[in-house]
Protein backbone atom coordinates (compact mmCIF):
# COMPACT_ATOMS: atom_id res chain seq x y z
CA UNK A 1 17.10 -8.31 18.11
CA UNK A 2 14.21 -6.61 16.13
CA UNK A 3 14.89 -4.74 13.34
CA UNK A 4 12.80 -2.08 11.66
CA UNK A 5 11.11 -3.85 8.81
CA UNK A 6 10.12 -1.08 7.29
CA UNK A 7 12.04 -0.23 4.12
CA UNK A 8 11.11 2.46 1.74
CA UNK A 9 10.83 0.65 -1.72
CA UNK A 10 10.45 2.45 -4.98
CA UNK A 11 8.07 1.54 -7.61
CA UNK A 12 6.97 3.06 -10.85
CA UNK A 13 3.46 3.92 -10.68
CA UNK A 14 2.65 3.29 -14.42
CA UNK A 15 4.01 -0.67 -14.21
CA UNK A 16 1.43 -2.14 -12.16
CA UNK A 17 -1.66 -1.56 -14.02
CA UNK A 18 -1.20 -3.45 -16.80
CA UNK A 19 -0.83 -7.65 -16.62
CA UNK A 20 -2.78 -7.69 -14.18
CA UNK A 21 -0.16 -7.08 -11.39
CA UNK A 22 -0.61 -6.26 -7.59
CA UNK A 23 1.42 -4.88 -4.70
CA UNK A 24 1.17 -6.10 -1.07
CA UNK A 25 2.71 -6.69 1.95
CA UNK A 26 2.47 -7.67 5.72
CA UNK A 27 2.26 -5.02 8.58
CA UNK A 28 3.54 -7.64 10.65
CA UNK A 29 6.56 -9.33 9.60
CA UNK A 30 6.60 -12.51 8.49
CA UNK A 31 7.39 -15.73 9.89
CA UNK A 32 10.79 -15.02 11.34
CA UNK A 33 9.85 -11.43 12.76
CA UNK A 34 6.85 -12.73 14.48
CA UNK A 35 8.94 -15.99 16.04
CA UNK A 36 11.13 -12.90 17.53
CA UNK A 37 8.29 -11.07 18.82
CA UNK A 38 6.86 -14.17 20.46
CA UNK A 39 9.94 -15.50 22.32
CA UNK A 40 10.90 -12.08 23.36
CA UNK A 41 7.21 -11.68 24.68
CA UNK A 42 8.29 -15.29 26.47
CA UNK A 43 11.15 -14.19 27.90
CA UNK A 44 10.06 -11.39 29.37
CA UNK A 45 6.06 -12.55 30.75
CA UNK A 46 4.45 -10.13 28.25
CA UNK A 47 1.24 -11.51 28.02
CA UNK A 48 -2.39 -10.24 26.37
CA UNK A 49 -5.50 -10.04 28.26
CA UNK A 50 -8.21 -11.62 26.72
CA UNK A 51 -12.13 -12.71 27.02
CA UNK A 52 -12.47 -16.13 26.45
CA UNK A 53 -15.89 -17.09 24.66
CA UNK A 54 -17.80 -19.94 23.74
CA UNK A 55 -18.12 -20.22 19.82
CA UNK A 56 -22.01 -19.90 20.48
CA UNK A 57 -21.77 -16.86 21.49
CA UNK A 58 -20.06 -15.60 18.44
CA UNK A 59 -22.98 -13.13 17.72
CA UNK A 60 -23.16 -11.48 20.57
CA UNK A 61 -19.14 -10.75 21.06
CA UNK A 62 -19.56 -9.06 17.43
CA UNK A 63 -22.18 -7.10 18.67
CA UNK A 64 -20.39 -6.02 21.79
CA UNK A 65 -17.84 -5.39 19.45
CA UNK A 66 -19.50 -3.16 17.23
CA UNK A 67 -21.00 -0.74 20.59
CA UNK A 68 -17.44 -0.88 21.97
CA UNK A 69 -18.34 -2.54 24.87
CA UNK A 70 -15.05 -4.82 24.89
CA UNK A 71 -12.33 -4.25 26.86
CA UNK A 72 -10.02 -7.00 26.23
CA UNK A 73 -9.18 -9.14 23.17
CA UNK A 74 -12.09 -11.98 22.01
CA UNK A 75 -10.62 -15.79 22.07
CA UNK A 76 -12.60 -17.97 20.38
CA UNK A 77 -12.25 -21.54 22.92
CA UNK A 78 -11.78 -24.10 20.19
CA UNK A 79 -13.06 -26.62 22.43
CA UNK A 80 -16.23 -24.89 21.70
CA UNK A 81 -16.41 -25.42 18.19
């Protein structure tokens, strides 16, 4: 089952400048969450649709990309590369 991961945490304002400290996290989950995500996406034939491209044509998907002239997801075919 997925759970809501997102847990409001507290945190003095005034402790993090000093040592050199930093706050972060992952708007995805990590490891465990995403393994959910995936097999439930499995078990149910949730799939993306996606533009396969040729790594030499890199360029050109980032420009389409900028004019918003994509409609699906770039894949970069590794066998390409």
């Amino acid at each position: 089952m997925i759970q809501n991961i997102y847990q409001a945490t507290e945190i003095a304002a005034f402790s993090l400048p000093g040592g050199r400290k930093s706050l972060a996290r992952s708007g995805i989950g990590g490891i465990a969450e995403t393994q959910e995500m995936l097999d439930f996406c499995a078990e149910n034939n949730i799939v993306s649709d996606i533009e396969m491209i040729d790594i030499k044509n890199i360029t050109a998907a980032y420009e389409r990309m900028i004019k918003g002239d994509v409609r699906y997801r770039f894949v970069i075919d590794m066998a390409t590369l």
